[in-house]
Protein backbone atom coordinates (compact mmCIF):
# COMPACT_ATOMS: atom_id res chain seq x y z
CA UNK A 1 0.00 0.00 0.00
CA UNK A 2 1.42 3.34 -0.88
CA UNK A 3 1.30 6.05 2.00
CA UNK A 4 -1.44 7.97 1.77
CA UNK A 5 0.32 12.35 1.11
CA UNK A 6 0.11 14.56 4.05
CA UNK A 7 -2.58 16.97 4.36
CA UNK A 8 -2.06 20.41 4.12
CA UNK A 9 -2.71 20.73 7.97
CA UNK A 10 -0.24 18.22 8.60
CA UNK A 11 2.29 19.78 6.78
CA UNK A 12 1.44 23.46 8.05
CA UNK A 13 1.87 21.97 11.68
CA UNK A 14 5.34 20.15 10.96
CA UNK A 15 6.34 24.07 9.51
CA UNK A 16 5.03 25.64 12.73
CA UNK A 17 6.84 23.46 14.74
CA UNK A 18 10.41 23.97 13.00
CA UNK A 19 10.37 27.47 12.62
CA UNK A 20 9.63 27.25 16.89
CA UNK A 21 12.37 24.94 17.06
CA UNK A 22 14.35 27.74 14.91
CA UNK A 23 13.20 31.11 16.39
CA UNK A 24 13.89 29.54 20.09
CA UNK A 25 17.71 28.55 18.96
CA UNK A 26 17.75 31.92 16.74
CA UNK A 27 16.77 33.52 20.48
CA UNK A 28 18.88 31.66 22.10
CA UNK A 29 22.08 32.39 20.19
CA UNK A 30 21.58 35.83 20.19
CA UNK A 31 21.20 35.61 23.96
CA UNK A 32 24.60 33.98 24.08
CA UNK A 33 25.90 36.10 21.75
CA UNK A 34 24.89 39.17 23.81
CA UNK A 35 26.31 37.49 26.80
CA UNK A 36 29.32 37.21 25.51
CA UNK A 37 29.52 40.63 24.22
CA UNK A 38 29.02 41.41 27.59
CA UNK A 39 31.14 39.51 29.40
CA UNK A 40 33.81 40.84 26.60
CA UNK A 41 33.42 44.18 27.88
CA UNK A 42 33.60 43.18 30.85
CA UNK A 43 36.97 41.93 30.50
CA UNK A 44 38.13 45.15 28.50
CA UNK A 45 36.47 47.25 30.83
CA UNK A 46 38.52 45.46 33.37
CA UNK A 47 41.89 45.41 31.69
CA UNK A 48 41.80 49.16 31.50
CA UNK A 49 40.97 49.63 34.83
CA UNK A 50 43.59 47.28 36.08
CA UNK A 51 46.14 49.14 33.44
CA UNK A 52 45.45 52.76 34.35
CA UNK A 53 45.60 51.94 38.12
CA UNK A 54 49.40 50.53 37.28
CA UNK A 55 50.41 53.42 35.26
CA UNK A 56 48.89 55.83 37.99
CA UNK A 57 50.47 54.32 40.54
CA UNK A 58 53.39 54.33 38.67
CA UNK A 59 53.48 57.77 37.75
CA UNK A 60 53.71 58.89 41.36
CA UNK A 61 56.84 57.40 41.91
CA UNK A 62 58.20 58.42 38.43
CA UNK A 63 57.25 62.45 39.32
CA UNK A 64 58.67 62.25 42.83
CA UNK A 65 61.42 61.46 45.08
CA UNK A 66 59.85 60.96 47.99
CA UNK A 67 56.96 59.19 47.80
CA UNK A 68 53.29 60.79 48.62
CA UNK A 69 52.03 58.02 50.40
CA UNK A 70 48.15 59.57 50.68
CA UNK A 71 48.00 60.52 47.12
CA UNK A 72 48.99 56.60 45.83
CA UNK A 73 46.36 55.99 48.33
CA UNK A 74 43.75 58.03 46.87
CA UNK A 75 44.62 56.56 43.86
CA UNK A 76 44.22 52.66 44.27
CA UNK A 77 41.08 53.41 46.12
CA UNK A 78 39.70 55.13 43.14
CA UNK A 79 40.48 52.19 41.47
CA UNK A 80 39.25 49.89 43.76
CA UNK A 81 35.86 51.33 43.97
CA UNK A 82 35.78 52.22 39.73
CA UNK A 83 36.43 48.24 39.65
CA UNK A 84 33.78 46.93 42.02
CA UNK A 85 31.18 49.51 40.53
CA UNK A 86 30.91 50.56 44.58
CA UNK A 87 29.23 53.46 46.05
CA UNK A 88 32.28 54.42 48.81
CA UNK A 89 35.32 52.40 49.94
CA UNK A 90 38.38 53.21 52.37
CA UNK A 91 41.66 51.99 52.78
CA UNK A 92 42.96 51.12 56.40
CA UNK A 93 46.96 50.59 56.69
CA UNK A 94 48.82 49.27 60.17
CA UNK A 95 50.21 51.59 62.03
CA UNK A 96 53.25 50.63 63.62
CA UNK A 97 53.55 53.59 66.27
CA UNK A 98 50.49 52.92 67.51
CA UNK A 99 49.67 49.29 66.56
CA UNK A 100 46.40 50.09 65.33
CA UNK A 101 44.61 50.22 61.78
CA UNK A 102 43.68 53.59 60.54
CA UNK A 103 41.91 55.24 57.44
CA UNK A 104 44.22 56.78 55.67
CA UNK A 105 42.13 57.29 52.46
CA UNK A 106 38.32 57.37 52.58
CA UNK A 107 36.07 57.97 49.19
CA UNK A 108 32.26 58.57 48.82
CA UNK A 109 30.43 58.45 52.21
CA UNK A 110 31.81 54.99 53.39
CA UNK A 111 29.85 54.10 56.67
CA UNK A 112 31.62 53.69 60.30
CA UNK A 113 32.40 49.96 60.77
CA UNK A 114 33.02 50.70 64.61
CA UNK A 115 31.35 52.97 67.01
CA UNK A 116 28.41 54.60 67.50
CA UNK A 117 28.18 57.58 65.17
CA UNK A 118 24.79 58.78 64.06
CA UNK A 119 24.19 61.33 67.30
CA UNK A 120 27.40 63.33 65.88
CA UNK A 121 26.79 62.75 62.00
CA UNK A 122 22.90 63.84 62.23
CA UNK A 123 23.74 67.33 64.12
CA UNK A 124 26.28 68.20 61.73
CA UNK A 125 26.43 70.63 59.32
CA UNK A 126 28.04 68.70 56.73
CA UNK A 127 27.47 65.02 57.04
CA UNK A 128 29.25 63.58 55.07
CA UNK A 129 32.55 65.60 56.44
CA UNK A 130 31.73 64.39 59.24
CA UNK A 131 31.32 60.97 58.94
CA UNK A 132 34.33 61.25 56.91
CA UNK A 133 36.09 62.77 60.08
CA UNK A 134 34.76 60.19 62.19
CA UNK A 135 35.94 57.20 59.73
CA UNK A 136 39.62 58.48 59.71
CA UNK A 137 39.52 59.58 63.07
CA UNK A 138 38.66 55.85 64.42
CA UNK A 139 41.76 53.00 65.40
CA UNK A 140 40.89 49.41 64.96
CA UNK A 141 42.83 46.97 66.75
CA UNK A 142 43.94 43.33 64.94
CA UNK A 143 40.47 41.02 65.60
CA UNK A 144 37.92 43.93 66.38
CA UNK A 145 35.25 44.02 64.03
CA UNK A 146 35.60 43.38 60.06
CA UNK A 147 38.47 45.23 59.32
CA UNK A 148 40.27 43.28 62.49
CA UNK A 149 39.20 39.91 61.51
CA UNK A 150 40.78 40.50 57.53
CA UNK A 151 43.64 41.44 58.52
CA UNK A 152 44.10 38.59 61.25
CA UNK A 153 43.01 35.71 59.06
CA UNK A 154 44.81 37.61 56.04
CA UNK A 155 41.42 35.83 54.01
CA UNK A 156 39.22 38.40 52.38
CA UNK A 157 35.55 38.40 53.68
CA UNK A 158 32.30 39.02 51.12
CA UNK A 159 28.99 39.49 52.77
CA UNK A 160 26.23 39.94 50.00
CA UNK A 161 23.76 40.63 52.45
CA UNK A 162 24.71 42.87 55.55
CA UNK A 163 21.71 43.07 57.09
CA UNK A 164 21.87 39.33 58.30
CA UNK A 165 25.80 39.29 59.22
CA UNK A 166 25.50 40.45 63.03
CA UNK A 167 29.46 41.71 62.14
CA UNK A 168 27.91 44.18 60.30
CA UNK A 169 26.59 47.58 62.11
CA UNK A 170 23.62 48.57 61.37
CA UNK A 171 22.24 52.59 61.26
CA UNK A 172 19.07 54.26 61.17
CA UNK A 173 20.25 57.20 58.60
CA UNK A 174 19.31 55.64 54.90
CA UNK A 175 22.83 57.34 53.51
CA UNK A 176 24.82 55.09 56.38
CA UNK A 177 23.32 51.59 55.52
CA UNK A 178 25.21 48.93 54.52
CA UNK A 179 23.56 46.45 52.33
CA UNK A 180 26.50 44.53 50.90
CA UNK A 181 30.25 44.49 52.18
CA UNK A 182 33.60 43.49 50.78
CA UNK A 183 36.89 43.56 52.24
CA UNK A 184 40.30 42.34 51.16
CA UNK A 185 43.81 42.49 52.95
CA UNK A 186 46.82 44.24 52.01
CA UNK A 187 49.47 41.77 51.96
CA UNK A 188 53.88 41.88 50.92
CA UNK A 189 56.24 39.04 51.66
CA UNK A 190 53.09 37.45 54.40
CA UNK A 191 53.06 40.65 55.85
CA UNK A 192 49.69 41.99 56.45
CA UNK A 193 50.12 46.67 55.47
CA UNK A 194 46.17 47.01 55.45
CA UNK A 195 42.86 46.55 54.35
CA UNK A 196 40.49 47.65 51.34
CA UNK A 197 37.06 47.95 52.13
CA UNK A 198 34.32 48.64 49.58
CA UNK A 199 30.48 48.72 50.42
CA UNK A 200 27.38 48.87 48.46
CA UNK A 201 27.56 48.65 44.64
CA UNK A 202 25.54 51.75 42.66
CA UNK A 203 23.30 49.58 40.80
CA UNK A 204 21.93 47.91 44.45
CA UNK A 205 23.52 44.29 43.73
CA UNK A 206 25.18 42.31 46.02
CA UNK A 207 29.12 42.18 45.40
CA UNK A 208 29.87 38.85 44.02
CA UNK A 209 33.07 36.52 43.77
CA UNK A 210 34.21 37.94 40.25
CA UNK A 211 34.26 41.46 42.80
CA UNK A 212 36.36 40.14 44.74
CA UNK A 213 38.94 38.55 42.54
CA UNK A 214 39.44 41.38 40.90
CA UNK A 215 39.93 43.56 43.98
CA UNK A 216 42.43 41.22 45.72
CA UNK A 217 44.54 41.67 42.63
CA UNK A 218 44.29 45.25 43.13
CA UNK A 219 45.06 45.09 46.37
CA UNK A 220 48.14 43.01 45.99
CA UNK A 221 49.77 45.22 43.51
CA UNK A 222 48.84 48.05 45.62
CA UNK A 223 50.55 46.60 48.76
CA UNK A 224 54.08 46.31 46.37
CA UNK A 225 53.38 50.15 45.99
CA UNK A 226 52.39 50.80 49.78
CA UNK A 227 55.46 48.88 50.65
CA UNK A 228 58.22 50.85 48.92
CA UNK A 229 56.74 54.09 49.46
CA UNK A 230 56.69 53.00 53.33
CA UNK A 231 60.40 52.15 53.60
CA UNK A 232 61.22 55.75 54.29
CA UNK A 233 59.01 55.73 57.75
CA UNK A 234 60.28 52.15 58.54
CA UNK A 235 63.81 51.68 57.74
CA UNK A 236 66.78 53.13 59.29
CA UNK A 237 69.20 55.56 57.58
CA UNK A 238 71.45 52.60 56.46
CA UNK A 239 68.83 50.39 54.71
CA UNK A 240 67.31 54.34 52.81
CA UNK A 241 70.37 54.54 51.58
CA UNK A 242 70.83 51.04 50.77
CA UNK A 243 68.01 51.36 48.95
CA UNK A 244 68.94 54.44 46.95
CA UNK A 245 71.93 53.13 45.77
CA UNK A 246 70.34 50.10 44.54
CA UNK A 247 67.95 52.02 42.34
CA UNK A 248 71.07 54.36 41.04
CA UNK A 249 73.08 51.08 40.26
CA UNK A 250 69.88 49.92 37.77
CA UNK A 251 70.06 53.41 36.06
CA UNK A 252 73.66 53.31 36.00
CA UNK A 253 73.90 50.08 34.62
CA UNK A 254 71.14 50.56 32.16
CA UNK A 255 73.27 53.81 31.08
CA UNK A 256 76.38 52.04 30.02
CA UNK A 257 77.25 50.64 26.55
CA UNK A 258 75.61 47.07 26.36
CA UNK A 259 79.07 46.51 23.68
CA UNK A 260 82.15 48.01 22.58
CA UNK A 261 82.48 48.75 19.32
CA UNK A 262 84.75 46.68 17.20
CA UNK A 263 86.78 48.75 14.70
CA UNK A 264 89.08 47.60 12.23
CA UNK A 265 92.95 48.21 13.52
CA UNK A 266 91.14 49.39 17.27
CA UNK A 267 91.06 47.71 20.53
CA UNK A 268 88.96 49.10 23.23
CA UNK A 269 88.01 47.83 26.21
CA UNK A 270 86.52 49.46 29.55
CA UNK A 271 85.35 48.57 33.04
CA UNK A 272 83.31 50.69 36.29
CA UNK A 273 83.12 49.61 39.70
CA UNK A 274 80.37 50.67 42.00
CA UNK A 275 81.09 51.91 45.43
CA UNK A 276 78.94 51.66 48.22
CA UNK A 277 77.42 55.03 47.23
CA UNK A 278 77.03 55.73 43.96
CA UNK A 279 79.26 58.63 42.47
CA UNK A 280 77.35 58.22 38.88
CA UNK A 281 80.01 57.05 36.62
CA UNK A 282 79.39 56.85 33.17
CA UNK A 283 81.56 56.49 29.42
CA UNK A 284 79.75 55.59 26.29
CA UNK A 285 81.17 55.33 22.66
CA UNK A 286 79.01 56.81 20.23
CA UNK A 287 78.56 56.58 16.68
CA UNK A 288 78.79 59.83 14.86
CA UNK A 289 79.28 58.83 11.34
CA UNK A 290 81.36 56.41 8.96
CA UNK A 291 84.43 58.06 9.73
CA UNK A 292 84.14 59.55 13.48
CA UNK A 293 83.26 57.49 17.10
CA UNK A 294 82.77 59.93 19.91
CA UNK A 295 84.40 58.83 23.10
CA UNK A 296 82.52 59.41 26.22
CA UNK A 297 83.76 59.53 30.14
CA UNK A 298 82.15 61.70 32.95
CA UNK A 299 81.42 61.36 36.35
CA UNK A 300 78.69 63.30 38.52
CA UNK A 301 78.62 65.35 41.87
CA UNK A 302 75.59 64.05 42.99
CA UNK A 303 75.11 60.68 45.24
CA UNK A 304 72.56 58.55 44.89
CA UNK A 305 69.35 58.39 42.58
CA UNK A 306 69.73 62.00 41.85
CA UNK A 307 72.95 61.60 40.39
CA UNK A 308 71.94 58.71 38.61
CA UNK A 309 69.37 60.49 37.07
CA UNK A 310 70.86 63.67 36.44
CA UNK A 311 73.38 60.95 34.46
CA UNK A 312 70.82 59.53 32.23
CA UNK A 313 69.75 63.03 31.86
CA UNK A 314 73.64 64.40 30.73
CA UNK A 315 73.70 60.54 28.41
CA UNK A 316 70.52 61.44 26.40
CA UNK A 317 71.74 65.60 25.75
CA UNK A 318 75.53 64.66 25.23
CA UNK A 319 74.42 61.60 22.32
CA UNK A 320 71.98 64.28 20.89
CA UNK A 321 74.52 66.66 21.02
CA UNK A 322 76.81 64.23 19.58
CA UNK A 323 75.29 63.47 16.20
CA UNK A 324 75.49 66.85 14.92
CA UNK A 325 78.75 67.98 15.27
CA UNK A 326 82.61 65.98 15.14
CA UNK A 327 83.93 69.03 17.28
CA UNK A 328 84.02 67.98 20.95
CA UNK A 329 84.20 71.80 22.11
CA UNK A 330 80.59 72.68 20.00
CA UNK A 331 79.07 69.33 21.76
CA UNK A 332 80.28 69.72 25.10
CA UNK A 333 79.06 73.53 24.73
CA UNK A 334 75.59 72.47 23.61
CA UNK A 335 75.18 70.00 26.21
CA UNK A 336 76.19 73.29 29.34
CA UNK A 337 73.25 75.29 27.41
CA UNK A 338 70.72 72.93 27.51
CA UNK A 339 71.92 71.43 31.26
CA UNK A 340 72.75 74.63 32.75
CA UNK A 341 69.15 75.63 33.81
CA UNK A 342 68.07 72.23 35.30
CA UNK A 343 71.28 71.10 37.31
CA UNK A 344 70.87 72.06 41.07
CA UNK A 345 73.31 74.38 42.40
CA UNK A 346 74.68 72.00 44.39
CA UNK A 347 75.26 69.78 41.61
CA UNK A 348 77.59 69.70 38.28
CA UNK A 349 79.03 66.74 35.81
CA UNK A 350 82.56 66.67 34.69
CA UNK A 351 83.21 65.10 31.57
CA UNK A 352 85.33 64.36 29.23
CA UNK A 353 84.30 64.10 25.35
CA UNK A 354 86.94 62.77 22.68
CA UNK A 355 85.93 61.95 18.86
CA UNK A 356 88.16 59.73 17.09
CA UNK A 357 88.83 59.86 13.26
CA UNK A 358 89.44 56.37 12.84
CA UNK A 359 90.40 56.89 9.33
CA UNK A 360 93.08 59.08 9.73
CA UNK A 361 93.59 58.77 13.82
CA UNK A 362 93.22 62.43 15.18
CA UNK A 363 91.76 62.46 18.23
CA UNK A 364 90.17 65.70 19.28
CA UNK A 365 89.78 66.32 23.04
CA UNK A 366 87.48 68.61 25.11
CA UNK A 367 87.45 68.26 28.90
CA UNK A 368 84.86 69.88 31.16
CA UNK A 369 86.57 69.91 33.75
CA UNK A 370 87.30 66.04 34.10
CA UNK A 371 90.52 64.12 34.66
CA UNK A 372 93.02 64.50 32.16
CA UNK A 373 93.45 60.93 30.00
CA UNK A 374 96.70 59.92 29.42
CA UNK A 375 98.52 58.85 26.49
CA UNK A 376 101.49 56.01 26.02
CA UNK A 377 103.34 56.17 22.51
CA UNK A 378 104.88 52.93 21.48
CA UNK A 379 108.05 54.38 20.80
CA UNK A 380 108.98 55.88 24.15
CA UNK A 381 106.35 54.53 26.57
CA UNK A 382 106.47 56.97 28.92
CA UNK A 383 103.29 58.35 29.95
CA UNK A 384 102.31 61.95 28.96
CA UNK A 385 99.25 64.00 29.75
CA UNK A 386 96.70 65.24 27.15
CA UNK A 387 95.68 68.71 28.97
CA UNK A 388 92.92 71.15 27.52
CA UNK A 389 90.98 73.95 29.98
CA UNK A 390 87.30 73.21 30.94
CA UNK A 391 84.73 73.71 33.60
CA UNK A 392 82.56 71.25 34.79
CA UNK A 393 78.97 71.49 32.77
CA UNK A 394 76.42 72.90 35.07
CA UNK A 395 79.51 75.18 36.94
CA UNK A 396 79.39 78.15 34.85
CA UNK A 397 76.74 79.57 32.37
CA UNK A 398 76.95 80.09 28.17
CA UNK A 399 79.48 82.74 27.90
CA UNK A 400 81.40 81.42 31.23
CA UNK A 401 81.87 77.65 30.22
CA UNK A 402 82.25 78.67 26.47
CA UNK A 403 85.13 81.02 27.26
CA UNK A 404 87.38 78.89 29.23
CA UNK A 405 86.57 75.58 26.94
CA UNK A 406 89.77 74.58 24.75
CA UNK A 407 90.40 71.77 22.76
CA UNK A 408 93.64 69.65 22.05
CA UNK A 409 94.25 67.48 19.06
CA UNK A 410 96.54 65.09 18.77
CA UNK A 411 97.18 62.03 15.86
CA UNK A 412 97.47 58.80 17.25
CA UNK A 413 100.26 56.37 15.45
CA UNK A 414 100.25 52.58 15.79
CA UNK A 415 101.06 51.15 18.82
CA UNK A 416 99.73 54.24 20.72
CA UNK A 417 97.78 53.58 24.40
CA UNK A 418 95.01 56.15 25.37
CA UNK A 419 93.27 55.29 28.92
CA UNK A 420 90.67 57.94 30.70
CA UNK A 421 89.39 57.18 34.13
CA UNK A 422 87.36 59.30 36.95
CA UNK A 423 88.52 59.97 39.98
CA UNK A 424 87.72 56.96 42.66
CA UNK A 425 90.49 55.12 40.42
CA UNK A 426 93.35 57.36 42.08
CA UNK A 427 91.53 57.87 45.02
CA UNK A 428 91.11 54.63 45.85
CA UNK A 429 91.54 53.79 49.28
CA UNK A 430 92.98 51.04 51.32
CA UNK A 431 92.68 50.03 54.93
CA UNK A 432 95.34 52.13 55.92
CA UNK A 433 93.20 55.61 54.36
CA UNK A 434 96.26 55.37 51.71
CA UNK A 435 95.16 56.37 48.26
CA UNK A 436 96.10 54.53 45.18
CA UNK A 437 97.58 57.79 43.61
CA UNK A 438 98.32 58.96 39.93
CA UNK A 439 101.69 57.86 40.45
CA UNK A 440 100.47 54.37 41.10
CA UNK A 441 98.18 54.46 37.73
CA UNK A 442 100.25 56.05 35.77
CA UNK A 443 103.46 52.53 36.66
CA UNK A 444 100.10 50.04 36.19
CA UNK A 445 99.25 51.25 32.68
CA UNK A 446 103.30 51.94 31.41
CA UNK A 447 103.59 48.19 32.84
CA UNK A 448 100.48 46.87 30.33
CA UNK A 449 100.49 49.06 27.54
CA UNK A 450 102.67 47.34 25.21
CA UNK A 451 100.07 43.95 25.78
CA UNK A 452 97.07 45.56 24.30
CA UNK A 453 93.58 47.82 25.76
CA UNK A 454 92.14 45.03 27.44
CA UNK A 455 95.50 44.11 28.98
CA UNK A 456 95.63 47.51 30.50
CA UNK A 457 92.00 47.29 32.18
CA UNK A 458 92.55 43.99 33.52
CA UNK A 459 95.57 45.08 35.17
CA UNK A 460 94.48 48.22 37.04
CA UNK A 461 91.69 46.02 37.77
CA UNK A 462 94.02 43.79 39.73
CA UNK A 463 95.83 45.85 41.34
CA UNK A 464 93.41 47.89 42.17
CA UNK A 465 91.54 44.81 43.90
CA UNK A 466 94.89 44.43 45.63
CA UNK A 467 95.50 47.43 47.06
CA UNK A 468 92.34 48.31 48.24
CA UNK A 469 91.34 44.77 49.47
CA UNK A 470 87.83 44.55 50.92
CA UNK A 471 87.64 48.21 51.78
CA UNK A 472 83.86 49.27 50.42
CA UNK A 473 85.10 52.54 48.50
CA UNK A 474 83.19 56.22 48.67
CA UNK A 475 83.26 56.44 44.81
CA UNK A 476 83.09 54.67 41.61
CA UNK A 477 86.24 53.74 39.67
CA UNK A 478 85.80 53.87 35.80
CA UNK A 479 88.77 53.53 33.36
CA UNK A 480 88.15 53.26 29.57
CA UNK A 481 91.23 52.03 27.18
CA UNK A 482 91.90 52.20 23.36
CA UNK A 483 95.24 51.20 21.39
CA UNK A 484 95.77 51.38 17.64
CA UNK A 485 97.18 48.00 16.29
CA UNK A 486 100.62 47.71 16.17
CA UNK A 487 100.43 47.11 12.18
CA UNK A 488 97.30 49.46 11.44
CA UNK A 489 97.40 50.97 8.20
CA UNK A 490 95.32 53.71 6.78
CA UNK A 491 92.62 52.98 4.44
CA UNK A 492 92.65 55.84 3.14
């Protein structure tokens, strides 16, 4: 028997029924769809917060030298509260003085979590200065109330709804109720700084684990932050300073030549020590143009970060200074007008600027006001002294340091030894207070000159090492070398 066709009904019905099936997956994929949208902005939303906050933070301690600890605060708490989408927030931080908590940054009108408060807050003229007043005038100790219990535990603590959580306090004023809670700790190296507490989100939900998350990670890249910019209120004067001189070793590092050029019928070779505080020592060999390698040694006044950064400062204007001219006098004379203005009075950079035709091997010299390099022929091998007048830059202003500026050239011949140094090389001391001496300098490099650049280096290197022994020294000792081959010939 052959099946009998399908009415018209039939088939209308079997229609209905798949274009339900299809609207409800067609619905249902856009709802995904507009989830994930959602949850994508989320995330973006997110990353931007979480990016801004680290290049705020960061830009306080880039602007200043000493830290201001309630404006980083103000800062992360913005954050912290932008994140969580909450209507106020503070952040507590341990005081050691009085071993107590303590707001030190409040935002939006965040509610008392100890005390009795509202007989003050409703008589005042401005309430929410005063609960504000009230909030940072308040000391919780470790295990009293919320705040105590976080940062005992160390465990973050989420209450969605406050008014069944009997830790919670409760008010009569509308403006002071809590509905939802969240508080994180503060935490460096297990070391509990503080506490973030946010409290009711603007759009009335409770705050939820995702909140949470992302405020903890807030939190503990805050409490790197809050730790560093604390070490000047809880170390002593050795471990600041250790500390500074740390910091000026990075820039100091970072500031010297990551190679040495290799030039055809040229050796060079160079080497700096850092002393226990940093002197800001600094050589660089810079590329001018086919023919021509500037030659680079200088040595600031200043200690610590501050010379270190007045360093990187006097790198960046010497290099751009260096490109444009192969006359040491016209760069070192650029770099005083542009420096002049900024460097402290306190404060000035000797240095000593040499370009190098490495075609036809005159070296032109300009000293401002830096140690005077020395020069061993190969056919006597005595040591002589290259001398030209200078100022240190930053000592004097245009007309001053341009007046007294000379230059001395000289043309180097095969075999020829030039070494420039700053001044903890000579003034090295040993554990008698002896100093090492020109005199003792001048023997070393005579002694390793005929054996090559890097020869002479590693020798004063040694004997430096020797004579001072483990003495920590007061300044750095830097010492650049370059010989012409023995059988260099001209290209020219």
């Amino acid at each position: 028997m052959t099946p009998e066709p399908a009415s018209g009904a039939t088939l209308a019905s079997l229609l209905f029924v798949l274009l339900a099936i299809f609207s409800a997956a067609l619905f249902f994929a856009i709802t995904a769809i507009r989830r994930l949208r959602h949850e994508r902005d989320e995330l973006i939303h997110q990353k931007d917060v979480i990016f801004g906050f680290i290049h705020d933070v960061g830009d306080v301690f880039a602007h200043s030298e000493n830290i201001d600890l309630e404006r980083m605060l103000d800062r992360v708490l913005f954050y912290a509260v932008r994140t969580t989408k909450a209507s106020a927030g503070a952040i507590y931080l341990f005081d050691k003085s009085e071993g107590l908590f303590r707001a030190r940054s409040v935002s939006g009108i965040f509610p008392p979590l100890t005390g009795s408060v509202e007989s003050a807050v409703s008589t005042a003229v401005s309430k929410s200065q005063a609960v504000e007043q009230l909030v940072r005038s308040q000391r919780v100790a470790r295990g009293e109330g919320l705040i105590g219990e976080t940062a005992d535990f160390g465990t973050p603590i989420l209450i969605e709804d406050a008014a069944r959580d009997p830790r919670v306090p409760t008010y009569q004023l509308d403006f002071l109720k809590i509905h939802s809670i969240l508080l994180v700790p503060m935490r460096f190296l297990q070391k509990i700084l503080g506490v973030i507490v946010v409290v009711n989100r603007v759009d009335a939900r409770p705050f939820i684990q995702a909140d949470l998350s992302l405020l903890q990670a807030l939190a503990d890249q805050a409490s790197v932050s809050v730790h560093y910019a604390g070490l000047r209120d809880s170390l002593n004067e050795k471990q600041r300073i250790d500390h500074d001189l740390n910091v000026a070793r990075q820039i100091q590092t970072a500031l010297l030549p990551r190679a040495i050029p290799r030039l055809p019928g040229l050796e060079m070779a160079a080497f700096t020590h850092s002393a226990q505080e940093i002197g800001g020592d600094y050589y660089d060999f810079i590329h001018i143009d086919d023919d021509h390698i500037g030659i680079a040694i200088a040595d600031v006044s200043g200690k610590g970060i501050v010379g270190a950064i007045m360093m990187s400062i006097s790198r960046s204007v010497l290099r751009a200074q260096a490109t444009m001219s192969t006359d040491p006098t016209e760069v070192l004379k650029g770099v005083n007008r542009i420096m002049f203005e900024d460097i402290a009075e306190d404060m000035f950079v000797s240095m000593l600027y040499m370009v190098l035709n490495t075609q036809t091997l005159e070296l032109r010299v300009a000293r401002a006001g830096h140690e005077r390099p020395i020069l061993v022929q190969s056919h006597d091998k005595h040591c002589q002294i290259i001398d030209s007048a200078g100022v240190a830059l930053g000592m004097a202003d245009r007309d001053g340091f341009d007046t007294l500026l000379t230059e001395t050239s000289i043309v180097l011949s095969p075999g020829d030894t030039l070494v420039a140094y700053t001044d903890g090389v000579t003034e090295a001391l040993n554990g008698q207070g002896d100093e090492w001496g020109a005199d003792q300098l001048f023997e070393t490099i005579h002694q390793a000159a005929p054996n090559g650049a890097h020869a002479v280096i590693n020798t004063v290197q040694h004997q430096l090492e020797r004579f001072v022994g483990g003495i920590a020294q007061y300044d750095d000792m830097t010492l650049l070398a370059l010989q012409v081959a023995h059988d260099y010939k001209s290209t020219l």
